[in-house]
PDB file of N, CA and C in Angstrom:
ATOM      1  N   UNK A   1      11.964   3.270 -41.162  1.00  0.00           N
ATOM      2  CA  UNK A   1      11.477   1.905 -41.196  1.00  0.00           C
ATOM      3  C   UNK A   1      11.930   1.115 -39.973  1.00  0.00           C
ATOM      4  N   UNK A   2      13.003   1.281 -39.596  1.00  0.00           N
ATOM      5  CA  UNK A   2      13.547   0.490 -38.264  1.00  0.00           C
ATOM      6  C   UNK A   2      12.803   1.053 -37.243  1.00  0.00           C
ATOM      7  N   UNK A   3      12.415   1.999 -37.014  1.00  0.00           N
ATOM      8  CA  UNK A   3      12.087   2.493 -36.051  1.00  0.00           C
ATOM      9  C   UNK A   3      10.023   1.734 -36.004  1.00  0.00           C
ATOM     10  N   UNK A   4       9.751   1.599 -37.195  1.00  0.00           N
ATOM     11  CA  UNK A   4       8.327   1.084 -37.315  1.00  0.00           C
ATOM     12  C   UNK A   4       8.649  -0.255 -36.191  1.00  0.00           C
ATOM     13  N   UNK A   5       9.615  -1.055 -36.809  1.00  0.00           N
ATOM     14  CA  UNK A   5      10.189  -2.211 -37.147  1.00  0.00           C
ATOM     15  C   UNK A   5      10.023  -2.287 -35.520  1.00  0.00           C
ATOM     16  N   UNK A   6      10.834  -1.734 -34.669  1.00  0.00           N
ATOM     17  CA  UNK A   6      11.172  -1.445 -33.431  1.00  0.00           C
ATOM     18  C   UNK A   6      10.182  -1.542 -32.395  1.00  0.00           C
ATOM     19  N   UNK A   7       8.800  -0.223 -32.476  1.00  0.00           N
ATOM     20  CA  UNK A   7       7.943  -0.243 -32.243  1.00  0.00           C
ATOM     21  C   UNK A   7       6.879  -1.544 -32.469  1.00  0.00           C
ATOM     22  N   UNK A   8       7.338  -2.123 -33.344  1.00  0.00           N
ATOM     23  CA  UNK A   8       5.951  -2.788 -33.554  1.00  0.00           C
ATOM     24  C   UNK A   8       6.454  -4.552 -33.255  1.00  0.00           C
ATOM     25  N   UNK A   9       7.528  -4.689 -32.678  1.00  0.00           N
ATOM     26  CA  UNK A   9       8.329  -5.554 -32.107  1.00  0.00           C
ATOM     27  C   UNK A   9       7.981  -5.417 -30.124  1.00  0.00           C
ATOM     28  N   UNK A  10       8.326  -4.346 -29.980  1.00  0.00           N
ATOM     29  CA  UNK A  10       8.007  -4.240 -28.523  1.00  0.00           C
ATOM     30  C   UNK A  10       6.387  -4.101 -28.324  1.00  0.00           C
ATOM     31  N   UNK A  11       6.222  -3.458 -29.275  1.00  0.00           N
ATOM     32  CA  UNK A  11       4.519  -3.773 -29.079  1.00  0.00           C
ATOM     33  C   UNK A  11       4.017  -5.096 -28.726  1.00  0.00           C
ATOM     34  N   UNK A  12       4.186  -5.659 -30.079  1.00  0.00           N
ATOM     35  CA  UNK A  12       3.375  -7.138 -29.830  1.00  0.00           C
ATOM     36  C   UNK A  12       3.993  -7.791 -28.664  1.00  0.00           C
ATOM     37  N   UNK A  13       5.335  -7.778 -28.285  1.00  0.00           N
ATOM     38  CA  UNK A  13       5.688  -8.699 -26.992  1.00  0.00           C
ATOM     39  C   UNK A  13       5.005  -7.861 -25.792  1.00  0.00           C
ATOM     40  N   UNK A  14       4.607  -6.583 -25.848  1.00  0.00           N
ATOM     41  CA  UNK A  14       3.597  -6.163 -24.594  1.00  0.00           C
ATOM     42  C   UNK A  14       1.973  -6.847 -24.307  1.00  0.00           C
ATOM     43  N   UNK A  15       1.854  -6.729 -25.887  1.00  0.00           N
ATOM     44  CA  UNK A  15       0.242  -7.572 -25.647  1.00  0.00           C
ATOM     45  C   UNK A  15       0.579  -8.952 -25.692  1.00  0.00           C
ATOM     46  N   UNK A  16       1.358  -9.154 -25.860  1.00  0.00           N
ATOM     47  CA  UNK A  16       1.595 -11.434 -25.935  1.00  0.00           C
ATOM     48  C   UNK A  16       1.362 -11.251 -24.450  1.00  0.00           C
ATOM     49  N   UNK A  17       2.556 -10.549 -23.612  1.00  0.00           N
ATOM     50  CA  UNK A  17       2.575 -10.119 -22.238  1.00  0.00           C
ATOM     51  C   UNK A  17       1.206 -10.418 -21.439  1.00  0.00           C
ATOM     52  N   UNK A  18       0.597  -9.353 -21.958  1.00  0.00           N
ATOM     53  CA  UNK A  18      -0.713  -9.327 -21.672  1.00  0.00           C
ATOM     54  C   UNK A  18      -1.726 -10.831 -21.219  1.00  0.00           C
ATOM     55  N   UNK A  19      -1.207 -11.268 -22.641  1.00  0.00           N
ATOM     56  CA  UNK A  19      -2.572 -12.684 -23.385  1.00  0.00           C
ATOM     57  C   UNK A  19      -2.038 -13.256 -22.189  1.00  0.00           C
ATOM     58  N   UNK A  20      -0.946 -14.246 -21.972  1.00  0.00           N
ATOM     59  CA  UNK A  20       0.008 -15.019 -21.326  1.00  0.00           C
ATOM     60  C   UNK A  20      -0.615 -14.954 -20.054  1.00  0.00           C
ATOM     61  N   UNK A  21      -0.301 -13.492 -19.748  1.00  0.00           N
ATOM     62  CA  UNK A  21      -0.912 -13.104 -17.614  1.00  0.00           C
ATOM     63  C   UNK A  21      -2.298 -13.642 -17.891  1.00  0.00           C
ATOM     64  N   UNK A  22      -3.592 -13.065 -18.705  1.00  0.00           N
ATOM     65  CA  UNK A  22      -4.646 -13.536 -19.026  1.00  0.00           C
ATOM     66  C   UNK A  22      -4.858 -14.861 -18.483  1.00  0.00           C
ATOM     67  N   UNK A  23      -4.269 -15.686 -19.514  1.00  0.00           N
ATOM     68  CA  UNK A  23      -4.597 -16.912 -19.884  1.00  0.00           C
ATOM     69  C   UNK A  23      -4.137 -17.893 -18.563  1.00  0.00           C
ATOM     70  N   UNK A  24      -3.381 -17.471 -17.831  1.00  0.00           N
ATOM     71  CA  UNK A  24      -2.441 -17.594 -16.642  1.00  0.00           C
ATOM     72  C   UNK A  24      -3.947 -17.533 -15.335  1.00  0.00           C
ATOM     73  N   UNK A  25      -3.990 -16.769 -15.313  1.00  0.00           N
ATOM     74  CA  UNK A  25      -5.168 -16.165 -14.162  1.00  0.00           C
ATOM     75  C   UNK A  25      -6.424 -16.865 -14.440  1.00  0.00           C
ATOM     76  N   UNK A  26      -6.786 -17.183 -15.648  1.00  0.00           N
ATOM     77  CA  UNK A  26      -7.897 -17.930 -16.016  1.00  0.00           C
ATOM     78  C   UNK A  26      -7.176 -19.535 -15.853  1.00  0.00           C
ATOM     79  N   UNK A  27      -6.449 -19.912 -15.930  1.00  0.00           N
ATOM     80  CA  UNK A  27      -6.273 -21.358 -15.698  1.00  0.00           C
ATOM     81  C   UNK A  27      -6.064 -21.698 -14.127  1.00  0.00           C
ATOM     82  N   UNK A  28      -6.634 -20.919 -13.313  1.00  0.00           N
ATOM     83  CA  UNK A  28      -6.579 -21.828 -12.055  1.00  0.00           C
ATOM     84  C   UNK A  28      -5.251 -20.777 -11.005  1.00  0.00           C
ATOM     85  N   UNK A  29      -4.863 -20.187 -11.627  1.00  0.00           N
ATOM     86  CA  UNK A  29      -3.838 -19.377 -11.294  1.00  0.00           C
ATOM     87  C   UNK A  29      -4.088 -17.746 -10.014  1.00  0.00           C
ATOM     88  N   UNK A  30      -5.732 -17.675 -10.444  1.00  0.00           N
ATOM     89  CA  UNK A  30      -6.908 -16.785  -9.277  1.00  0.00           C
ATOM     90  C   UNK A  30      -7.022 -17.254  -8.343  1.00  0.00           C
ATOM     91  N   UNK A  31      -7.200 -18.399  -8.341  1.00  0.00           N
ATOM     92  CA  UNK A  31      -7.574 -19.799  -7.274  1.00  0.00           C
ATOM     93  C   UNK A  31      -6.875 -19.818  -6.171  1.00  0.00           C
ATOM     94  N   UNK A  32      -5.039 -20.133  -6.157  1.00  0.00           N
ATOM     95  CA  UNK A  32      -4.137 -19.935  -5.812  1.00  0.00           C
ATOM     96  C   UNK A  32      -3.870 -18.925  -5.017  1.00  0.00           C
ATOM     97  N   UNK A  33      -4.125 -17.864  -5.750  1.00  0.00           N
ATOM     98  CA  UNK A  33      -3.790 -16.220  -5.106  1.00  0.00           C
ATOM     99  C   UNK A  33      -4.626 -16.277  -3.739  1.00  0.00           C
ATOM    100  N   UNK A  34      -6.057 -16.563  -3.880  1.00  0.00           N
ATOM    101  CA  UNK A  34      -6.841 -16.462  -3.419  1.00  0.00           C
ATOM    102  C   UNK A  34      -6.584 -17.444  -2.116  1.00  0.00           C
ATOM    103  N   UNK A  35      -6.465 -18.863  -2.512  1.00  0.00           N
ATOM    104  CA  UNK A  35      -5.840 -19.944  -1.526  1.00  0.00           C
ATOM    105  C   UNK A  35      -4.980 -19.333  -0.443  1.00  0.00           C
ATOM    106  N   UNK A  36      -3.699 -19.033  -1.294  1.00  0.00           N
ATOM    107  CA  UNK A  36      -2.507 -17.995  -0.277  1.00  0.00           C
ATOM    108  C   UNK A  36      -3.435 -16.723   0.198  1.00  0.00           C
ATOM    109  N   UNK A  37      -4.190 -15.956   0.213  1.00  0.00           N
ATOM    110  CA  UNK A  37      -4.059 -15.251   0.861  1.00  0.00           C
ATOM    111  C   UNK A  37      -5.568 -15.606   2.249  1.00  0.00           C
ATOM    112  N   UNK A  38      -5.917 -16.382   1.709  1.00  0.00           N
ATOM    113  CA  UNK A  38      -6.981 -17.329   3.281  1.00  0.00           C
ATOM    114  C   UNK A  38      -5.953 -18.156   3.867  1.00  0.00           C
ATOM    115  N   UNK A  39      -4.460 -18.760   3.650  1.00  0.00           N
ATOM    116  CA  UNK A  39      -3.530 -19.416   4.028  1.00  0.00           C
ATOM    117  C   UNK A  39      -3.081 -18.153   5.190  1.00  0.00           C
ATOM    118  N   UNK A  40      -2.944 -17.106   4.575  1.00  0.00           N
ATOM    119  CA  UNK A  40      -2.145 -16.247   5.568  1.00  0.00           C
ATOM    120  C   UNK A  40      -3.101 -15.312   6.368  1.00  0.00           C
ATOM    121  N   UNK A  41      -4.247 -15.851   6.171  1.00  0.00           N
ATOM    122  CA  UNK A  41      -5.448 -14.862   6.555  1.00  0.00           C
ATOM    123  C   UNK A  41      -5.697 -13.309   6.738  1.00  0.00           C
ATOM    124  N   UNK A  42      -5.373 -12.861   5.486  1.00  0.00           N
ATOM    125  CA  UNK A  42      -5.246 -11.302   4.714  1.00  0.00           C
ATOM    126  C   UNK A  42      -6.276 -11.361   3.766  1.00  0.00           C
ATOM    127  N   UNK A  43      -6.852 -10.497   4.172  1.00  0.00           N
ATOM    128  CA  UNK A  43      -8.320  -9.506   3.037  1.00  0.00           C
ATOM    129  C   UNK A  43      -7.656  -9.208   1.913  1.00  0.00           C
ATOM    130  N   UNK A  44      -8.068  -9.432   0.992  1.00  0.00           N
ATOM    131  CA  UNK A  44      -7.735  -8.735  -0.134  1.00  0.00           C
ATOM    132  C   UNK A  44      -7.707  -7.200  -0.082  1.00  0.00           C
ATOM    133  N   UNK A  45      -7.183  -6.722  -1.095  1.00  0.00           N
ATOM    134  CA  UNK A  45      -7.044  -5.175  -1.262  1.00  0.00           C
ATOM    135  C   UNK A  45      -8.442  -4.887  -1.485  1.00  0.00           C
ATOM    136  N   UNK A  46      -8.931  -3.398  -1.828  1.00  0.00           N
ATOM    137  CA  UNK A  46     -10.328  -3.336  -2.836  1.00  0.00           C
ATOM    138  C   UNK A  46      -9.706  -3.282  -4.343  1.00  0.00           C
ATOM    139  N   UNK A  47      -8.346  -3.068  -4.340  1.00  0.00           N
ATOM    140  CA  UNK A  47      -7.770  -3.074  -5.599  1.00  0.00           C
ATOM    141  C   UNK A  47      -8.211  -4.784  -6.229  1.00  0.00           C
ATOM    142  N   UNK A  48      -7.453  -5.310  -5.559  1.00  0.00           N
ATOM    143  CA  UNK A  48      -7.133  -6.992  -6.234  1.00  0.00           C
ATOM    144  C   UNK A  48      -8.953  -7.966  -5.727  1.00  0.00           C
ATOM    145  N   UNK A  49      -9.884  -7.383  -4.919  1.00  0.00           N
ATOM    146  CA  UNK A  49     -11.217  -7.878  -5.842  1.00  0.00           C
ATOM    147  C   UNK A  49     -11.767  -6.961  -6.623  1.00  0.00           C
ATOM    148  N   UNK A  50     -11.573  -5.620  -6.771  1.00  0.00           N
ATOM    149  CA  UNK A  50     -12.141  -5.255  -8.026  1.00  0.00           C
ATOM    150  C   UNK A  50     -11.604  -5.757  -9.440  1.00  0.00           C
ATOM    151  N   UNK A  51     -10.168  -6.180  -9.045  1.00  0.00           N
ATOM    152  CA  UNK A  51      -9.540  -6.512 -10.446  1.00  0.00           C
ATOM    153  C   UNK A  51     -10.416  -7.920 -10.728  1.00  0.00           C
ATOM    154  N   UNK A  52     -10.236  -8.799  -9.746  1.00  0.00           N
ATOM    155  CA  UNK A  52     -11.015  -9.581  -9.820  1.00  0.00           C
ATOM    156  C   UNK A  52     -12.560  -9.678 -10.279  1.00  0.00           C
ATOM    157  N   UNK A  53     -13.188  -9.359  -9.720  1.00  0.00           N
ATOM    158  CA  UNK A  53     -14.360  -9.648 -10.588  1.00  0.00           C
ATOM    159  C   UNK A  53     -14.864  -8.857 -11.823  1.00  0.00           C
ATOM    160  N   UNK A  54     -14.153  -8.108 -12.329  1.00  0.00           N
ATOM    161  CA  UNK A  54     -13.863  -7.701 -13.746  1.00  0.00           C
ATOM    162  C   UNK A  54     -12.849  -8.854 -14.563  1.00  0.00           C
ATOM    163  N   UNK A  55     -12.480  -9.748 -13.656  1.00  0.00           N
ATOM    164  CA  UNK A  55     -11.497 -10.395 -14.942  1.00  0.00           C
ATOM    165  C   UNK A  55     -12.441 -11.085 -15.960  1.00  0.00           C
ATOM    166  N   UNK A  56     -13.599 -11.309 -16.331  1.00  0.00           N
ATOM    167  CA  UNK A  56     -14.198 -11.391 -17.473  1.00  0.00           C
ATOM    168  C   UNK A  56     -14.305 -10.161 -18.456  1.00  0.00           C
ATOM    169  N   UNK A  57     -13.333  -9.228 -18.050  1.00  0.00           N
ATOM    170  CA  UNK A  57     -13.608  -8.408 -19.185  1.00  0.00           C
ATOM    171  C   UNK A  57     -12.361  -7.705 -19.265  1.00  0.00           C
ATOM    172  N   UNK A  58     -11.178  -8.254 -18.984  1.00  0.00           N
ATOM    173  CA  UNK A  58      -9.867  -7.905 -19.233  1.00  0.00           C
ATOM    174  C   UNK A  58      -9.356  -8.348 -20.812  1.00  0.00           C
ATOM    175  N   UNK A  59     -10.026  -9.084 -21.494  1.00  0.00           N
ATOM    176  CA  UNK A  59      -9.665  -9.356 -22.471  1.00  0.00           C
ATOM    177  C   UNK A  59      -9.693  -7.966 -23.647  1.00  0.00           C
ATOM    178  N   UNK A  60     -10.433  -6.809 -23.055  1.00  0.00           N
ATOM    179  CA  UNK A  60     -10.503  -6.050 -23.733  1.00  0.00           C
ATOM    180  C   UNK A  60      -9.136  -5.287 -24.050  1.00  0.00           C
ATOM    181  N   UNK A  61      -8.381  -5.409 -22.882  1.00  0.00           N
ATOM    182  CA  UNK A  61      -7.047  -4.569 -22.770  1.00  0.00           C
ATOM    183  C   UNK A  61      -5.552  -5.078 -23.857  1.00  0.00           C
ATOM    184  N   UNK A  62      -6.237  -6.203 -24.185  1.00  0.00           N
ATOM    185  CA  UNK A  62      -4.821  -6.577 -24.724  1.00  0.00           C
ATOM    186  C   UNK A  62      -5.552  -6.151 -26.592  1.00  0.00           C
ATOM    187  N   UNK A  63      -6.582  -6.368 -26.963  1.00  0.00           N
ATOM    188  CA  UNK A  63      -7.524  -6.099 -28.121  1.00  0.00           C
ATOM    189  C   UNK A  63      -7.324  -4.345 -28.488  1.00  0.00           C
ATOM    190  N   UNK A  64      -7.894  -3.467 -27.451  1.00  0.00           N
ATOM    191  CA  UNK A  64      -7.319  -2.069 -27.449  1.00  0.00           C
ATOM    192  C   UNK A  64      -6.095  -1.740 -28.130  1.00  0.00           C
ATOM    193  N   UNK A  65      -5.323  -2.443 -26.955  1.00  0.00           N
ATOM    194  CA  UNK A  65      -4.019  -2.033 -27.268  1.00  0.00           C
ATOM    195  C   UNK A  65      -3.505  -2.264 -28.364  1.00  0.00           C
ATOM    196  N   UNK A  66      -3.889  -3.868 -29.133  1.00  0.00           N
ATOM    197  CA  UNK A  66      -3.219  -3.966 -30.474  1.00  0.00           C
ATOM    198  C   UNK A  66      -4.322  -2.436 -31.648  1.00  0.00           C
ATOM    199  N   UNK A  67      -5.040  -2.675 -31.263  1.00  0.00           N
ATOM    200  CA  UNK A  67      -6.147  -1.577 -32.497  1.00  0.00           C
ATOM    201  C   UNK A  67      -5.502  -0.562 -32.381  1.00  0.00           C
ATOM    202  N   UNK A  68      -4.714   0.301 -30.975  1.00  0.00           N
ATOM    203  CA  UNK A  68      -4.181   1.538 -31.153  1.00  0.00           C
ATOM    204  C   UNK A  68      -2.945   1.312 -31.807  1.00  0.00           C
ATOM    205  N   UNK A  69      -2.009  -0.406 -31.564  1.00  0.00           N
ATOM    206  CA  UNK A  69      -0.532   0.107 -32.637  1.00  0.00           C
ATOM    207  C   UNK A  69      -0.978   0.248 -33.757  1.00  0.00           C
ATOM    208  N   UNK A  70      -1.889  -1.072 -34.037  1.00  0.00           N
ATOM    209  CA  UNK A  70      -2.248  -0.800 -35.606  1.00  0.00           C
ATOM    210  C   UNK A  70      -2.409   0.733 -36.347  1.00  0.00           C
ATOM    211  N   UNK A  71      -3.541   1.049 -35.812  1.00  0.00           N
ATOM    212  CA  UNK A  71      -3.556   2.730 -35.825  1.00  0.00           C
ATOM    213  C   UNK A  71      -2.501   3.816 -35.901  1.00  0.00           C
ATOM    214  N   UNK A  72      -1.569   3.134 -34.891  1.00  0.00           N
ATOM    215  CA  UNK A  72      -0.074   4.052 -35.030  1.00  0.00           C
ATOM    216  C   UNK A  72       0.575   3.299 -36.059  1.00  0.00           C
ATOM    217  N   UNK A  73       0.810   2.235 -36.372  1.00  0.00           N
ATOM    218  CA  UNK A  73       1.478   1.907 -37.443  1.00  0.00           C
ATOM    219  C   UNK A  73       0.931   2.388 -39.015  1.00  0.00           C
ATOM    220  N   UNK A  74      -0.087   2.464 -38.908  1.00  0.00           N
ATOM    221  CA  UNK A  74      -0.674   3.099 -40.187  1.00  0.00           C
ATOM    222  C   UNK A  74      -0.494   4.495 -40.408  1.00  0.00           C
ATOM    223  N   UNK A  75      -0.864   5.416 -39.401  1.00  0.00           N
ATOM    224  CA  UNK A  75      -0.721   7.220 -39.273  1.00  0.00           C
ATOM    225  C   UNK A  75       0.801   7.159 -39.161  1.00  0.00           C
ATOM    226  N   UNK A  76       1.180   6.487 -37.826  1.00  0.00           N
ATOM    227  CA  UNK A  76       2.889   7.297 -37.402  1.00  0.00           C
ATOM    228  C   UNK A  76       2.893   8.347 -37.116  1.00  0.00           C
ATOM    229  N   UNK A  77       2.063   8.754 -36.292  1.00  0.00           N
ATOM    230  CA  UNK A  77       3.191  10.323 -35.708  1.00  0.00           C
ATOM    231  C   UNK A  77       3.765   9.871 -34.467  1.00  0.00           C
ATOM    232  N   UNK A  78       5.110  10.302 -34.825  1.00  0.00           N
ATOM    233  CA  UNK A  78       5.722   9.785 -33.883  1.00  0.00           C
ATOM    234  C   UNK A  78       5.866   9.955 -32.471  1.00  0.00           C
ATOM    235  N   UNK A  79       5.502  10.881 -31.964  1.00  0.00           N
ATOM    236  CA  UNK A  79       5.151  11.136 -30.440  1.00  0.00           C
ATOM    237  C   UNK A  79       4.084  10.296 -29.611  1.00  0.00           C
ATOM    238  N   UNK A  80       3.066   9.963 -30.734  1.00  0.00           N
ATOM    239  CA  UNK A  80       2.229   8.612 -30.296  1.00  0.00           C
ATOM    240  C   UNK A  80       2.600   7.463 -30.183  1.00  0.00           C
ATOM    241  N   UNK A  81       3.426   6.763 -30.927  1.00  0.00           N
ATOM    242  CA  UNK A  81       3.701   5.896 -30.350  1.00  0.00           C
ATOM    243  C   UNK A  81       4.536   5.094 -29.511  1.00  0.00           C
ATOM    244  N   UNK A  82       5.017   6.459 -28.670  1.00  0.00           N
ATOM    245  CA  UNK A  82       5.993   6.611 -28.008  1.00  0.00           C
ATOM    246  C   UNK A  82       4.372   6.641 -26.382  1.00  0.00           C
ATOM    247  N   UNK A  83       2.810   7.158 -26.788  1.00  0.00           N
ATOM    248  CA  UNK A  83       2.356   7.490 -25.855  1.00  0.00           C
ATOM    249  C   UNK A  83       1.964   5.775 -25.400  1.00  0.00           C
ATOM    250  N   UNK A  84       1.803   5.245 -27.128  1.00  0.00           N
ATOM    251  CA  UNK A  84       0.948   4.392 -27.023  1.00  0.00           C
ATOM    252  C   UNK A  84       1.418   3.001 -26.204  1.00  0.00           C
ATOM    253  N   UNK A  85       3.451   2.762 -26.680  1.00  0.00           N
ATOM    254  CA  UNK A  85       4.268   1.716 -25.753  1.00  0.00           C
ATOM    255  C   UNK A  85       3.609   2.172 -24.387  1.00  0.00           C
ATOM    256  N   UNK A  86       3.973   3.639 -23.817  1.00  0.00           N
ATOM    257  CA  UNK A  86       3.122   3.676 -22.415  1.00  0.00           C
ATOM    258  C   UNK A  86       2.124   2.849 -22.054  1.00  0.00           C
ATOM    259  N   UNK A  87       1.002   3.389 -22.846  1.00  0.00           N
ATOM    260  CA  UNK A  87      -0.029   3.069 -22.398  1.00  0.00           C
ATOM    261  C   UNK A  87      -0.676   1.064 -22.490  1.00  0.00           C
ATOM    262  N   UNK A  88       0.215   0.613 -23.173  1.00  0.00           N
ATOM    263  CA  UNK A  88       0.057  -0.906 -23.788  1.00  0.00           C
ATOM    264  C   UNK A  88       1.199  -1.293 -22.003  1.00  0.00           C
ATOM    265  N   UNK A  89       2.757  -0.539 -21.400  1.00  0.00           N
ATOM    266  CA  UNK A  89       2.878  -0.850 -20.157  1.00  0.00           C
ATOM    267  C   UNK A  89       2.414  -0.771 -19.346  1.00  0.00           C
ATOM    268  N   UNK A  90       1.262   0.408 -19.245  1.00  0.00           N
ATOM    269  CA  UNK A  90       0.503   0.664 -18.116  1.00  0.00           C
ATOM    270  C   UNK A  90      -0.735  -0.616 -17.822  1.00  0.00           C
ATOM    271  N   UNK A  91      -1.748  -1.165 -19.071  1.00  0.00           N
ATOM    272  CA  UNK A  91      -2.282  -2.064 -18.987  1.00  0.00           C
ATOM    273  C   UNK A  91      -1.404  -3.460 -18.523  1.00  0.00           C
ATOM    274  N   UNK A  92      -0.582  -3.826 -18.813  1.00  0.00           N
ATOM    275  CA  UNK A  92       0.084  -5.030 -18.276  1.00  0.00           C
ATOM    276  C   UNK A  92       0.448  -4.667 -16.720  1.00  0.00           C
ATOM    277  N   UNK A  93       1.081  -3.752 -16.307  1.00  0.00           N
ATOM    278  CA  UNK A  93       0.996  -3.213 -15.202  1.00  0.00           C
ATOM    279  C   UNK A  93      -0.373  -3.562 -14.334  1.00  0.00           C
ATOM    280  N   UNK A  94      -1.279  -2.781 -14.908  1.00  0.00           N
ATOM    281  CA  UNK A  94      -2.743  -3.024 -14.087  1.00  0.00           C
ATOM    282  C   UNK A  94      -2.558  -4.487 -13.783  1.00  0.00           C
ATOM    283  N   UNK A  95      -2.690  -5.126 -15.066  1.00  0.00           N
ATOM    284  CA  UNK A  95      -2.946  -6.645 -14.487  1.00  0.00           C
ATOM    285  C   UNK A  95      -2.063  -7.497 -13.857  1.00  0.00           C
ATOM    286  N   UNK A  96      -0.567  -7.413 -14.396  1.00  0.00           N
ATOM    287  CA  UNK A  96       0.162  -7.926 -13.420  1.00  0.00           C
ATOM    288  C   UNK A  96      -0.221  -7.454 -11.663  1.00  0.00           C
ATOM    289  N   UNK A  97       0.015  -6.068 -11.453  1.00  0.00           N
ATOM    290  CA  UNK A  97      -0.703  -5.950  -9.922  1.00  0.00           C
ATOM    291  C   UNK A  97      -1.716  -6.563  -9.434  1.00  0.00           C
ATOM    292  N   UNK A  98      -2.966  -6.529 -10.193  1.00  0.00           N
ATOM    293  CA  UNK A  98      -3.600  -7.424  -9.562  1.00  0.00           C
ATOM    294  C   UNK A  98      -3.672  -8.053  -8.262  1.00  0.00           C
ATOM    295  N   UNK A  99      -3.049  -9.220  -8.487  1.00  0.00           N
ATOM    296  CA  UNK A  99      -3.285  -9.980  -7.604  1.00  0.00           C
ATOM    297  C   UNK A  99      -1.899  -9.815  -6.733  1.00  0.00           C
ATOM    298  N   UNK A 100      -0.843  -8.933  -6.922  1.00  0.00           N
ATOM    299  CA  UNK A 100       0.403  -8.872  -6.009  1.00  0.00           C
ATOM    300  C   UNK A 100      -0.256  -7.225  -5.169  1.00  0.00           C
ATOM    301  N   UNK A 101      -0.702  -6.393  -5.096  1.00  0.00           N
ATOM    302  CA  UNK A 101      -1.557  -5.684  -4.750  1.00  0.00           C
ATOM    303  C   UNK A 101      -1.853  -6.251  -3.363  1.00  0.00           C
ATOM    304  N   UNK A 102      -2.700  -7.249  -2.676  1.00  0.00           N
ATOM    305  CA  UNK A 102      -2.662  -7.992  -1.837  1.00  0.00           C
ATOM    306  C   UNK A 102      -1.049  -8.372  -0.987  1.00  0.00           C
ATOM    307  N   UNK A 103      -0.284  -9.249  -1.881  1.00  0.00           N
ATOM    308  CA  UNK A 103       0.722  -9.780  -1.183  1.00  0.00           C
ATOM    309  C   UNK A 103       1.966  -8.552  -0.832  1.00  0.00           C
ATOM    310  N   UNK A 104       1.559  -7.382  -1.545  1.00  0.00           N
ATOM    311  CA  UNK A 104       2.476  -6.321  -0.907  1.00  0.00           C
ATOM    312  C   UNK A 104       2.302  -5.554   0.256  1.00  0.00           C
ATOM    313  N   UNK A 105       0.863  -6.007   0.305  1.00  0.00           N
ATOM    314  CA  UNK A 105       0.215  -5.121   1.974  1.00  0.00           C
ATOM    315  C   UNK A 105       0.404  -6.273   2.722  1.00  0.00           C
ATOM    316  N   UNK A 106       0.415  -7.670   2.501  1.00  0.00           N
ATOM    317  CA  UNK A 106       1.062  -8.567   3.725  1.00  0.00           C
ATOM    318  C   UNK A 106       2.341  -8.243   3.962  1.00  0.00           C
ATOM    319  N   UNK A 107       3.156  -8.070   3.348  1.00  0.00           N
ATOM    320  CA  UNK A 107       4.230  -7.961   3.373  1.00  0.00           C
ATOM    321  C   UNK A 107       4.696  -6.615   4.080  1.00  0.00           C
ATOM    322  N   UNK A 108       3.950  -5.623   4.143  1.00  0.00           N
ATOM    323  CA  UNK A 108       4.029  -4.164   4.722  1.00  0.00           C
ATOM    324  C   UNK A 108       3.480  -4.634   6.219  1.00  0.00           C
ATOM    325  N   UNK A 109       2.425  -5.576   6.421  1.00  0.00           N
ATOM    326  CA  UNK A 109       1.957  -5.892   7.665  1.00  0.00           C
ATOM    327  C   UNK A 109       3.027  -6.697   8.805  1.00  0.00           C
ATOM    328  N   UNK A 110       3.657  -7.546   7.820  1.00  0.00           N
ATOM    329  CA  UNK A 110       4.586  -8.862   8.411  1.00  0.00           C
ATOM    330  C   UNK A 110       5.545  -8.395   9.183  1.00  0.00           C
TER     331      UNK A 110
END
């Protein structure tokens, strides 16, 4: 039971994670990125505009991810949801990079 308990504790603070960056990037927070990097006059990556103009459909990643704990919280085998914390870091990952994707190749340039 602790161990459900455990899992399904770090879970949800991965997808809150998630919502938060979301909701972050949609309030004006793209804008910015974008501002700074015509400020320093650096191209974007192809990484950070593809992320970009998919961000109307990032909402899917944090939705996924809760349907697969659920899923693991119901079955439990336990090697999954050991795949699934992965895979719920790897999506926050994607999106956190994003837009730092860009400011790490200025920074390799500078």
């Amino acid at each position: 039971m602790k161990k459900k308990i455990a899992f399904y504790s770090v879970a949800i603070l991965l997808i809150l994670a998630q919502i938060v960056f979301i909701v972050t990037m949609y309030n004006g927070t793209k804008q910015e990125f974008e501002r700074l990097y015509k400020t320093f006059s650096v191209e974007q990556t192809a990484y950070t505009k593809f992320m970009f103009s998919i961000m109307d459909w990032w909402w899917i990643l944090p939705f996924a991810c809760a349907l697969l704990v659920a899923w693991t919280i119901w079955r439990w085998p336990g090697k999954l949801a050991i795949v699934v914390l992965l895979l719920d870091m790897a999506c926050l990952c994607a999106l956190v990079c994003s837009p730092y994707s860009t400011i790490i190749k200025m920074g390799a340039v500078v």
